[in-house]
N, C-alpha and C. Protein backbone atom coordinates (compact mmCIF):
# COMPACT_ATOMS: atom_id res chain seq x y z
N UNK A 1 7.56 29.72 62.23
CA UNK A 1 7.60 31.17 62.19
C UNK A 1 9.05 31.60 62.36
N UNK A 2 9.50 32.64 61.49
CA UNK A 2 10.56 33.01 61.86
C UNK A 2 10.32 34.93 61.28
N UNK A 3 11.77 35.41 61.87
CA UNK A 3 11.43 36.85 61.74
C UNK A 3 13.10 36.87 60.92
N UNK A 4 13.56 38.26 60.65
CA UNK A 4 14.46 39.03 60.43
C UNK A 4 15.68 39.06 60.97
N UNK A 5 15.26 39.35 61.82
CA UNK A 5 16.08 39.68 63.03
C UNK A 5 16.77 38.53 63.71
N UNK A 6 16.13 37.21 63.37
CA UNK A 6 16.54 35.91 64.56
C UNK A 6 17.38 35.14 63.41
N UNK A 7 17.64 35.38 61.78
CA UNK A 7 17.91 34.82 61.08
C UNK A 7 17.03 33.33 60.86
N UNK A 8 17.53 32.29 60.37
CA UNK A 8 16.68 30.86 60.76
C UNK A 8 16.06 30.25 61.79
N UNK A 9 16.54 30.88 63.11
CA UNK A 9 15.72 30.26 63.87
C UNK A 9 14.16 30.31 64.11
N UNK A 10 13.72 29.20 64.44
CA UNK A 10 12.52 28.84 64.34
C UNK A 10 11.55 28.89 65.75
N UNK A 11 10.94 30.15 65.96
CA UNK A 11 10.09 30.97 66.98
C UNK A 11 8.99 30.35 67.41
N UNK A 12 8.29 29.54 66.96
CA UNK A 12 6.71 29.15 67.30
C UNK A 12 6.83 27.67 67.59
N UNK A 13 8.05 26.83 67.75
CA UNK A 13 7.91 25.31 68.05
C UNK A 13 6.81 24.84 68.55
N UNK A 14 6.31 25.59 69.94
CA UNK A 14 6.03 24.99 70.75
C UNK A 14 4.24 25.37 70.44
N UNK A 15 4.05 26.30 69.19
CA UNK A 15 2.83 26.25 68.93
C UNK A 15 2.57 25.93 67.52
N UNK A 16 3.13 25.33 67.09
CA UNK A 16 3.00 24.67 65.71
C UNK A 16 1.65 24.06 65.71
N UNK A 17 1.30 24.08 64.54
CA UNK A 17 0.22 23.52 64.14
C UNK A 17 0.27 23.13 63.12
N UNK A 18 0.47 21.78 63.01
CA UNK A 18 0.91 21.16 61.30
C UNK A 18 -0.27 20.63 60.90
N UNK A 19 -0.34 21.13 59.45
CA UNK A 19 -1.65 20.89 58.55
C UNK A 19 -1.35 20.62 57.32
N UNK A 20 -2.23 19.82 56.65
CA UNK A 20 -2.40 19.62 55.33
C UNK A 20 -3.57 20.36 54.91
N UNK A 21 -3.21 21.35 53.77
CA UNK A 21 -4.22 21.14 53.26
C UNK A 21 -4.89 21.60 51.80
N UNK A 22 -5.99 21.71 51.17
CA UNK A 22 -6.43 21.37 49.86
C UNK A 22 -7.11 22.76 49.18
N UNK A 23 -6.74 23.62 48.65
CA UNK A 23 -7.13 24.89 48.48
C UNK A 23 -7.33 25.04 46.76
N UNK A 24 -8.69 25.50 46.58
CA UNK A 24 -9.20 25.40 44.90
C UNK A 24 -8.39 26.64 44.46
N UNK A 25 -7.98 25.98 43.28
CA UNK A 25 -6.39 27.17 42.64
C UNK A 25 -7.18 28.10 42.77
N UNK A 26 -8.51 28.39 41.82
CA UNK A 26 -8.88 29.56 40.85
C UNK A 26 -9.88 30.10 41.89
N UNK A 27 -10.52 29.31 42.48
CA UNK A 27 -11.53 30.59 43.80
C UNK A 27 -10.55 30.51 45.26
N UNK A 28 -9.79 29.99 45.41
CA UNK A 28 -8.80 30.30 46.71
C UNK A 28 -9.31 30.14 47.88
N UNK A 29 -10.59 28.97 47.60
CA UNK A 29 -11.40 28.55 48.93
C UNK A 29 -11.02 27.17 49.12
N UNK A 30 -10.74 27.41 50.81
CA UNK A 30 -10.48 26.37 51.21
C UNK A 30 -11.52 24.94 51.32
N UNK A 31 -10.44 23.82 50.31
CA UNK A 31 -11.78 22.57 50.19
C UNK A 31 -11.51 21.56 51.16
N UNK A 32 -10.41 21.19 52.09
CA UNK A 32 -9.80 20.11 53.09
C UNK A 32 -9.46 20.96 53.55
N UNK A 33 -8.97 20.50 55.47
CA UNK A 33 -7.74 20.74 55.94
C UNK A 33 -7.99 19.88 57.18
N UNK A 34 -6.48 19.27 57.56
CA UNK A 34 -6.03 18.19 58.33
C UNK A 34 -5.36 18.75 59.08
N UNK A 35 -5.62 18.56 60.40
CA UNK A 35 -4.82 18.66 61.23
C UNK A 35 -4.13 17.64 61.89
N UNK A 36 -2.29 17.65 62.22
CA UNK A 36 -1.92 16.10 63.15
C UNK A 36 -2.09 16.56 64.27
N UNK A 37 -2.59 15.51 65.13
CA UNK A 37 -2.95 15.78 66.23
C UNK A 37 -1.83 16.28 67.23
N UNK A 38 -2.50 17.09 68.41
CA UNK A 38 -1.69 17.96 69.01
C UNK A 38 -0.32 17.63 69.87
N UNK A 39 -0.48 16.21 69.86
CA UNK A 39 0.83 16.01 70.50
C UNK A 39 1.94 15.66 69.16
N UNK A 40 1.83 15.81 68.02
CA UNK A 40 2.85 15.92 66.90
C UNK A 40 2.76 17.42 66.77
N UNK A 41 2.82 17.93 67.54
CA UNK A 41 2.76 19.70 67.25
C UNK A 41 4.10 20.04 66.54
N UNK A 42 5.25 18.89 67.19
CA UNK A 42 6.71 19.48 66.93
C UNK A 42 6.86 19.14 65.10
N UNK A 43 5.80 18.07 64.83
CA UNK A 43 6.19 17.30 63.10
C UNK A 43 6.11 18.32 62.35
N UNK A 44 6.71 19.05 61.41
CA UNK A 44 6.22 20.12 60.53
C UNK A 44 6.24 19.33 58.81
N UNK A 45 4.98 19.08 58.31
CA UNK A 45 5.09 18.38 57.28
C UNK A 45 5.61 19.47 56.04
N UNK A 46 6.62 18.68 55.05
CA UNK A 46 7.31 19.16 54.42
C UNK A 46 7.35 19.32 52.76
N UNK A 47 7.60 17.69 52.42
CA UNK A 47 7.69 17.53 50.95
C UNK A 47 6.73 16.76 50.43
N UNK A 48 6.40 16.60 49.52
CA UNK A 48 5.15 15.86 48.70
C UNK A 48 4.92 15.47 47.49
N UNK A 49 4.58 14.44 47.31
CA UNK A 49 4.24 14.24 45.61
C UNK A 49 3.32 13.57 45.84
N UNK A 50 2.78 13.49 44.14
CA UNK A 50 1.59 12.64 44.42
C UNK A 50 1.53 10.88 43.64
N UNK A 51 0.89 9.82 44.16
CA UNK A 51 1.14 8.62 43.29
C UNK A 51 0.13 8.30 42.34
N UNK A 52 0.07 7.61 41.35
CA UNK A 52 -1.10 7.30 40.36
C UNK A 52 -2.48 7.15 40.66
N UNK A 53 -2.94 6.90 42.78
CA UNK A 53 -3.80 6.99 42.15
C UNK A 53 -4.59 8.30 43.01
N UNK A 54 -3.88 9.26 43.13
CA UNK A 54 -4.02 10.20 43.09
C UNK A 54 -3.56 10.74 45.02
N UNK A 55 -2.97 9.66 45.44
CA UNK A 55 -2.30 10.25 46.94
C UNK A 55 -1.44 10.87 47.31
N UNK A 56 -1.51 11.68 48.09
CA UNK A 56 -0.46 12.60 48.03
C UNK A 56 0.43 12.03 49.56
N UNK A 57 1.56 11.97 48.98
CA UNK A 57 2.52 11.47 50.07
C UNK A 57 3.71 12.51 50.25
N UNK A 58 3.65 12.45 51.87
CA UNK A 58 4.47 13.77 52.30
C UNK A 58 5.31 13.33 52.94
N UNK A 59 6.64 13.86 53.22
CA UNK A 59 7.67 13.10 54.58
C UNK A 59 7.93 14.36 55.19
N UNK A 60 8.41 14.59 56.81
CA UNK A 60 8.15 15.65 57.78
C UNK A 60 9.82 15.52 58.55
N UNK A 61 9.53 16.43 59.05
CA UNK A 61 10.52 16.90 60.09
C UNK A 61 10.54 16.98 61.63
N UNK A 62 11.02 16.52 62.50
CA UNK A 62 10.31 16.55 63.57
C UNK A 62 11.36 17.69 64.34
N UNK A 63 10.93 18.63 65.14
CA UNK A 63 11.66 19.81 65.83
C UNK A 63 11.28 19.40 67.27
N UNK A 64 11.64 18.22 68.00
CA UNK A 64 11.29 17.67 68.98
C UNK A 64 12.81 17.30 69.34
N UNK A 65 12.68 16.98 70.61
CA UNK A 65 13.99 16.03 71.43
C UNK A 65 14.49 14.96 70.49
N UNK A 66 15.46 15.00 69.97
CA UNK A 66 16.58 14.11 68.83
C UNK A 66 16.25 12.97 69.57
N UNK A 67 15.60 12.15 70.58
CA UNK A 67 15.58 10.92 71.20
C UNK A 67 13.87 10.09 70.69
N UNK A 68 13.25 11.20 70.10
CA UNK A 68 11.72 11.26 70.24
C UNK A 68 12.05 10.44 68.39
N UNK A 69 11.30 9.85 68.23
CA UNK A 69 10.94 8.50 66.95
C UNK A 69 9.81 8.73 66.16
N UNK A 70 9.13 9.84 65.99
CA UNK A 70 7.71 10.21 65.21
C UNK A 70 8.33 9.43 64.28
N UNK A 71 6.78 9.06 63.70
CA UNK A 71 6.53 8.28 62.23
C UNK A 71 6.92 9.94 61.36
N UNK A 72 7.49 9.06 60.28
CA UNK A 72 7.74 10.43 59.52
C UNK A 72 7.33 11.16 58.05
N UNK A 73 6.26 10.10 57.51
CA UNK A 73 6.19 9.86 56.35
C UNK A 73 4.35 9.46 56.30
N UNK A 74 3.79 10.09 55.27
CA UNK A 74 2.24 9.82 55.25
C UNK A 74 1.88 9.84 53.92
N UNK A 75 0.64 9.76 54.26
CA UNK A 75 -0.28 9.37 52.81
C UNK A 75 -1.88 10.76 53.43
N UNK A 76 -1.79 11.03 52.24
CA UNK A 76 -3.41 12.17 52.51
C UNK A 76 -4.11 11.58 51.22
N UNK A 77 -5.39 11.66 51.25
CA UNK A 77 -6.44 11.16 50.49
C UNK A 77 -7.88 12.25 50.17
N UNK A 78 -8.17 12.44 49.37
CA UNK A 78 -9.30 13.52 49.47
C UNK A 78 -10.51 12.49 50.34
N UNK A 79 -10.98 13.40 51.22
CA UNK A 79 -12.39 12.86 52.06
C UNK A 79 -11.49 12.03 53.04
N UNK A 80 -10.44 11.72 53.43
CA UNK A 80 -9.94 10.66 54.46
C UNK A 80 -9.01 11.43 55.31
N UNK A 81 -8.88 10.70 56.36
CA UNK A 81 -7.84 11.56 57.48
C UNK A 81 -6.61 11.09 56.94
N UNK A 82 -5.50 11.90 57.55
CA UNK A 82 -4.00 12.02 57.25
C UNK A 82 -3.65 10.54 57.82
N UNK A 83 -3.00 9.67 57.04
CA UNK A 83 -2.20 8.35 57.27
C UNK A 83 -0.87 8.57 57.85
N UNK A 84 -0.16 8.24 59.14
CA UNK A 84 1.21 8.10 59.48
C UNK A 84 1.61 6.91 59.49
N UNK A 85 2.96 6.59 58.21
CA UNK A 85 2.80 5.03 58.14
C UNK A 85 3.88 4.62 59.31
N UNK A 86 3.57 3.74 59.35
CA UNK A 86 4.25 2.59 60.38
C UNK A 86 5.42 1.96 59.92
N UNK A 87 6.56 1.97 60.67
CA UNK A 87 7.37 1.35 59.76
C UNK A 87 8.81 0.90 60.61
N UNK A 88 9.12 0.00 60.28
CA UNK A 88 10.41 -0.34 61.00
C UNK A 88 10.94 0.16 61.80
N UNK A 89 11.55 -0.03 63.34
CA UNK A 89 12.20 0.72 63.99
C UNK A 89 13.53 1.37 63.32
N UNK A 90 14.55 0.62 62.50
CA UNK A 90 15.96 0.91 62.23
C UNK A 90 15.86 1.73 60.74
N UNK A 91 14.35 1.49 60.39
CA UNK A 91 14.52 2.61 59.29
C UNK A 91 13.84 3.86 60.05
N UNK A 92 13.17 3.66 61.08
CA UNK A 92 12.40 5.09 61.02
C UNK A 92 13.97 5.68 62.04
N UNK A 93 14.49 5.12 62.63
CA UNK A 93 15.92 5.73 63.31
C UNK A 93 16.63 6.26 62.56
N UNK A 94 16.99 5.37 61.36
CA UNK A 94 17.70 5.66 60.04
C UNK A 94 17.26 7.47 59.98
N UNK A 95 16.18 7.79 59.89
CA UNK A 95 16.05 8.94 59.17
C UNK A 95 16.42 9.95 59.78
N UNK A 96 17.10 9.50 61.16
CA UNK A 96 17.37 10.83 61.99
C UNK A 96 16.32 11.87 62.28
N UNK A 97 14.80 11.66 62.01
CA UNK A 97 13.94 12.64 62.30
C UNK A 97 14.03 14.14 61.36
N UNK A 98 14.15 13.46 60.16
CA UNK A 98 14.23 14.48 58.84
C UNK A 98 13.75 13.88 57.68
N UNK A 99 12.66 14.18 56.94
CA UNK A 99 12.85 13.61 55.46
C UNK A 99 13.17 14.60 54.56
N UNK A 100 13.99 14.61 53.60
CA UNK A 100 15.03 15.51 52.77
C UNK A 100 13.91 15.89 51.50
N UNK A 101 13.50 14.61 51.02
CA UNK A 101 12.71 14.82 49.66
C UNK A 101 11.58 13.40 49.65
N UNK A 102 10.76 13.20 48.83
CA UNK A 102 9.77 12.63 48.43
C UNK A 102 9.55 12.39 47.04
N UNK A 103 9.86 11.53 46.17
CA UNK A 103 9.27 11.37 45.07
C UNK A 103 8.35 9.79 44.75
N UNK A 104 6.85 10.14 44.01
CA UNK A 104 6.25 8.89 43.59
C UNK A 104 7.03 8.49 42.13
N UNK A 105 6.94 7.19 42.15
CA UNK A 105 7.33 6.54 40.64
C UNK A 105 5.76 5.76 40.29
N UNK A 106 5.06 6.94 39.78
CA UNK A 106 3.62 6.31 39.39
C UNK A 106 3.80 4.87 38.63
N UNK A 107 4.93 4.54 37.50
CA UNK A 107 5.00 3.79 36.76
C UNK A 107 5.01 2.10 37.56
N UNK A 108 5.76 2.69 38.57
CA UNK A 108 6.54 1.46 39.24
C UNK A 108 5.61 0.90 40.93
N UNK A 109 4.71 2.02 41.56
CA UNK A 109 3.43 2.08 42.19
C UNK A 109 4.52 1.55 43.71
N UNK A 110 5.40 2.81 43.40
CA UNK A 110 6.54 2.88 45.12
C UNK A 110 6.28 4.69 44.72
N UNK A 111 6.53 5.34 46.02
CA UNK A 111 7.47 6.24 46.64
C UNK A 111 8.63 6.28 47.41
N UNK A 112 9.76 7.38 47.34
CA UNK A 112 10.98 7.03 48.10
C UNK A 112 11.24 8.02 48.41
N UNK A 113 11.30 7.78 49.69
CA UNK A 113 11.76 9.55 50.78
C UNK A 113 13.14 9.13 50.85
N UNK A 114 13.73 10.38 51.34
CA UNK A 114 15.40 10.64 51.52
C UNK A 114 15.74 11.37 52.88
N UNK A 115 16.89 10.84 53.22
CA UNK A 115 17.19 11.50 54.96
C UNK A 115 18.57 12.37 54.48
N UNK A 116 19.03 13.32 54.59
CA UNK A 116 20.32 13.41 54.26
C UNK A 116 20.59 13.62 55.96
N UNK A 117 19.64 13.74 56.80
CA UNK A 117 20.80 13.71 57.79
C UNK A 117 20.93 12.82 58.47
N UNK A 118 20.18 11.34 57.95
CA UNK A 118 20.58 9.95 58.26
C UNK A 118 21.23 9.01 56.91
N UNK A 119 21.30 9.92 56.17
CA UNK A 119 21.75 9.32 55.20
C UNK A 119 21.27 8.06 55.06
N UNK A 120 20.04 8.19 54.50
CA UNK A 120 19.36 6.78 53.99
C UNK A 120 18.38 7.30 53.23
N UNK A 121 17.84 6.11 52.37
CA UNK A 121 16.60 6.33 51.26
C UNK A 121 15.81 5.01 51.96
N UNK A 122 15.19 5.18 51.32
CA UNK A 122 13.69 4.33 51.67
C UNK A 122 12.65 4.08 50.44
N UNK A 123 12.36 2.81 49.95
CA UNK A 123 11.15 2.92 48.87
C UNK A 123 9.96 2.26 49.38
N UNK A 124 8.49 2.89 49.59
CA UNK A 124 7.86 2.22 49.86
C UNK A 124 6.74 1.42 48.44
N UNK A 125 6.04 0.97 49.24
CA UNK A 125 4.89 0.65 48.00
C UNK A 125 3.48 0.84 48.19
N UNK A 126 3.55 1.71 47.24
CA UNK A 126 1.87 2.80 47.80
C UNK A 126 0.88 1.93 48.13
N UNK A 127 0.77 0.19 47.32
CA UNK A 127 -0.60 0.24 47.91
C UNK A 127 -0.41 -0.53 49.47
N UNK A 128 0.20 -1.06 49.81
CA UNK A 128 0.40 -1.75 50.84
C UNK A 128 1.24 -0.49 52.19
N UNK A 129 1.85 0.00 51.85
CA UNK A 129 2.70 1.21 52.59
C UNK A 129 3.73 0.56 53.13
N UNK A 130 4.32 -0.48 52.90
CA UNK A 130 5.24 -1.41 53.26
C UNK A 130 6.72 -1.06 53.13
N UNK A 131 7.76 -0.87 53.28
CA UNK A 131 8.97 -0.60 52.67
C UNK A 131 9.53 -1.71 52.35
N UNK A 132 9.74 -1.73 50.28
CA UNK A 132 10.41 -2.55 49.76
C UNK A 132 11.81 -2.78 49.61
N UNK A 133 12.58 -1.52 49.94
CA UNK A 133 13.76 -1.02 49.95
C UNK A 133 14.59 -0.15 50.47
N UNK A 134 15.91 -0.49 50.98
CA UNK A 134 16.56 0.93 51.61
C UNK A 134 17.95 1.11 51.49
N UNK A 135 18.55 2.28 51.49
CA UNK A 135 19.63 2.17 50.92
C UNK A 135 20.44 3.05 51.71
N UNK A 136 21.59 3.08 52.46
CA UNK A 136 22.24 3.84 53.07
C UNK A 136 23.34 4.47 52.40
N UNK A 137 23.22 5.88 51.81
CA UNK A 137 23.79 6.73 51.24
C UNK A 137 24.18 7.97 51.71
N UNK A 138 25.40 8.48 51.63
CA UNK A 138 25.70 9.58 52.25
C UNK A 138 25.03 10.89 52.22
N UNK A 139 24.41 11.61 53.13
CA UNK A 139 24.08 13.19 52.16
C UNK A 139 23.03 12.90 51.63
N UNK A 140 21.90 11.61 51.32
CA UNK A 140 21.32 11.37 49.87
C UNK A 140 20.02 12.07 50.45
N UNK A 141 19.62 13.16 49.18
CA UNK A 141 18.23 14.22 48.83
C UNK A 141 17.90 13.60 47.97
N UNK A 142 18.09 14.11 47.20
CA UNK A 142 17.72 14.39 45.72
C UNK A 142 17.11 12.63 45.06
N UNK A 143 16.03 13.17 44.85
CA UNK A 143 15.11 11.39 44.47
C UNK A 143 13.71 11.89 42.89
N UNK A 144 14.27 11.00 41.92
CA UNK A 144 13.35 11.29 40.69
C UNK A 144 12.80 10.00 40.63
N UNK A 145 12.08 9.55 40.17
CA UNK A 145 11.82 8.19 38.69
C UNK A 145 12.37 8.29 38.28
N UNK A 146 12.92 6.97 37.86
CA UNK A 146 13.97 6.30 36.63
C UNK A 146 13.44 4.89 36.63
N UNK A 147 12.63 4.81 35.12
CA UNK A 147 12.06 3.63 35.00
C UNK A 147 11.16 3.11 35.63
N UNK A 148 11.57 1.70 36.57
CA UNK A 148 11.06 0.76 37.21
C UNK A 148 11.43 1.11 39.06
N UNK A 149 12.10 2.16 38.74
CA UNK A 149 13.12 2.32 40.37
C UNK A 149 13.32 4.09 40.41
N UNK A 150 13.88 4.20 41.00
CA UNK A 150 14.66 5.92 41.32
C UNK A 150 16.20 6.10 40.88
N UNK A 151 15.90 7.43 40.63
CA UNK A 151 17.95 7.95 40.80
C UNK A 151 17.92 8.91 41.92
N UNK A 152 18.90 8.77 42.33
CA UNK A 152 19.22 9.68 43.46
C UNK A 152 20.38 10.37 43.82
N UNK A 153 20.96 11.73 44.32
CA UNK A 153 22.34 12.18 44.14
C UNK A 153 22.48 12.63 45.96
N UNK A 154 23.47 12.94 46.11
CA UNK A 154 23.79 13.46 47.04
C UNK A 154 24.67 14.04 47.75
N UNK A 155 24.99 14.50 48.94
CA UNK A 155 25.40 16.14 49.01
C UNK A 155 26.99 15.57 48.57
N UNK A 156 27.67 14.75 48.38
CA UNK A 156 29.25 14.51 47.85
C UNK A 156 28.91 14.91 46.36
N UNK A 157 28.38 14.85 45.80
CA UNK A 157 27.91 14.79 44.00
C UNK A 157 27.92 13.68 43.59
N UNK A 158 27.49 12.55 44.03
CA UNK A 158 26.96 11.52 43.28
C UNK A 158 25.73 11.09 42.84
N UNK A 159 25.43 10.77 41.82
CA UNK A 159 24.40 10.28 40.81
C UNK A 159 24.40 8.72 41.22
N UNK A 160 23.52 8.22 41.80
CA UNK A 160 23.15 6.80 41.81
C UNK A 160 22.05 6.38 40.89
N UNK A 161 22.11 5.73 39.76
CA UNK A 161 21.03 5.26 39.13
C UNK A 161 20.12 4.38 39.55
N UNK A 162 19.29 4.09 38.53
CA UNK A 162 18.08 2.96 39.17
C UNK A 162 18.98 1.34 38.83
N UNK A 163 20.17 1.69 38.29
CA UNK A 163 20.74 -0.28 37.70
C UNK A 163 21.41 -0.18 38.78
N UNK A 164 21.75 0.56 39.83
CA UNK A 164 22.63 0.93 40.80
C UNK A 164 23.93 1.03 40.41
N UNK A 165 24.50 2.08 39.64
CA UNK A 165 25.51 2.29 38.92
C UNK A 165 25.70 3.93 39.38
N UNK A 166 26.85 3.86 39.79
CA UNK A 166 26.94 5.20 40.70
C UNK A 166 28.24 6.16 39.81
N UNK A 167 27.81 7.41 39.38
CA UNK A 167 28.83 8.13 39.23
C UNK A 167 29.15 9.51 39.73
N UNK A 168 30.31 9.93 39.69
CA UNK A 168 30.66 11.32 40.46
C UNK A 168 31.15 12.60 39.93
N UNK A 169 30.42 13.70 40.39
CA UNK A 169 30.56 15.23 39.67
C UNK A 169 31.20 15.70 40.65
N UNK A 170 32.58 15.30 40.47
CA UNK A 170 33.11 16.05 41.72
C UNK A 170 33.46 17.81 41.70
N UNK A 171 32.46 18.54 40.79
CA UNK A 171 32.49 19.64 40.87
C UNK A 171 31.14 20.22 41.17
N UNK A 172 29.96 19.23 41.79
CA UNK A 172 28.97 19.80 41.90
C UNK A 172 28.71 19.30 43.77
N UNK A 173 27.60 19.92 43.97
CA UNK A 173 27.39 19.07 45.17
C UNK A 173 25.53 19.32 45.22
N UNK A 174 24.92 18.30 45.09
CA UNK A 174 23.62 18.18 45.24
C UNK A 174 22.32 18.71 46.30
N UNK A 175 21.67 19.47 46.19
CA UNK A 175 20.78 19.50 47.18
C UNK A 175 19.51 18.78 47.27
N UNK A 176 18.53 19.39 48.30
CA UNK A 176 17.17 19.02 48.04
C UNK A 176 16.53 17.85 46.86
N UNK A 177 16.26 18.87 46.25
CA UNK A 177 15.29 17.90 45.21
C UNK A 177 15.84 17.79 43.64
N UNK A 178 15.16 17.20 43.01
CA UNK A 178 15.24 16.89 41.83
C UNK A 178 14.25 16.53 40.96
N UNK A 179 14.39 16.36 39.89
CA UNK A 179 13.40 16.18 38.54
C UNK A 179 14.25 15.93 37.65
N UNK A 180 13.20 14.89 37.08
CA UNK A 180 14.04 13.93 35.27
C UNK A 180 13.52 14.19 34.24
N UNK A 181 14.57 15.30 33.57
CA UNK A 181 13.84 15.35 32.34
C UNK A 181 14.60 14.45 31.16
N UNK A 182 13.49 14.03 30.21
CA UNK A 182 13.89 13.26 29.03
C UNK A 182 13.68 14.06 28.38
N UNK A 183 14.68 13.72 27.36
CA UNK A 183 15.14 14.34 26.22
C UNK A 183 14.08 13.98 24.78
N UNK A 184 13.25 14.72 24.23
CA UNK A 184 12.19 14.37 23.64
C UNK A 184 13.24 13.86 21.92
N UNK A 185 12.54 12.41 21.78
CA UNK A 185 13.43 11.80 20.62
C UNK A 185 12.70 11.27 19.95
């Protein structure tokens, strides 16, 4: 919650109530909703995509004591409770208790969240929830499909590809998210 008057700051921490949930476009009735349980009150879930076979994976923010380690990253399922995956101590540290962005690579059957304020990426692999990969990058948001792997940019303006071939716009500087469009040929 925030107001006008307080600019960004964020008013209701301490009564958060973080939810997922599943709302039919065209009658606007609610069909799910998940709640994390009350002692993640501080997690506020954030970004999301979905993977091939139809999961929706989110990464969160935690507005808790910078010392506190929440899992940061889940899986939702229609009919199933909210998944918090488990995962390495030095990557879930890595993330500094922020995930920046989320993208699935249906093709390739990973997702890869982004920390920019731990500056790291992460790829997991949807069916196992395992992390296959990680990459410590400055600033790095911004996460698409490319191919078999991801591209990713970040807040300096660099473009990291999926061959890991890195180049620089040193007149831009990257945020948030991203999307790949191909050029229809």
């Amino acid at each position: 919650e925030t107001h006008p008057d307080f600019g960004r700051a964020e008013l209701n921490i301490a009564t958060m109530k973080p939810s997922y949930v599943l709302v039919d476009r065209l009658a606007g009735d609610l069909v799910e909703k998940h709640e994390l349980p009350p002692a993640l009150h501080q997690l506020s879930i954030r970004h999301m995509d979905i993977d091939r076979s139809g999961t929706v994976w989110f990464g969160c923010q935690y507005r808790g004591p910078g010392m506190d380690r929440p899992l940061l990253v889940g899986r939702a399922a229609r009919g199933k409770d909210l998944q918090l995956l488990d995962m390495p101590q030095d990557v879930l540290s890595g993330f500094r208790n922020y995930i920046g962005s989320v993208a699935a690579n249906p093709a390739a059957g990973t997702v890869a969240v982004s920390s920019p304020e731990g500056n790291s990426l992460a790829v997991i692999d949807t069916a196992s929830g395992r992390i296959v990969a990680t990459n410590a990058l400055a600033e790095v948001c911004g996460v698409a499909p490319d191919g078999a792997s991801f591209i990713a940019t970040t807040g300096a303006g660099e473009i990291i590809e999926a061959r890991g071939a890195t180049r620089s716009e040193p007149d831009y500087v990257w945020d948030n998210h991203m999307l790949r469009i191909e050029e229809a040929g």
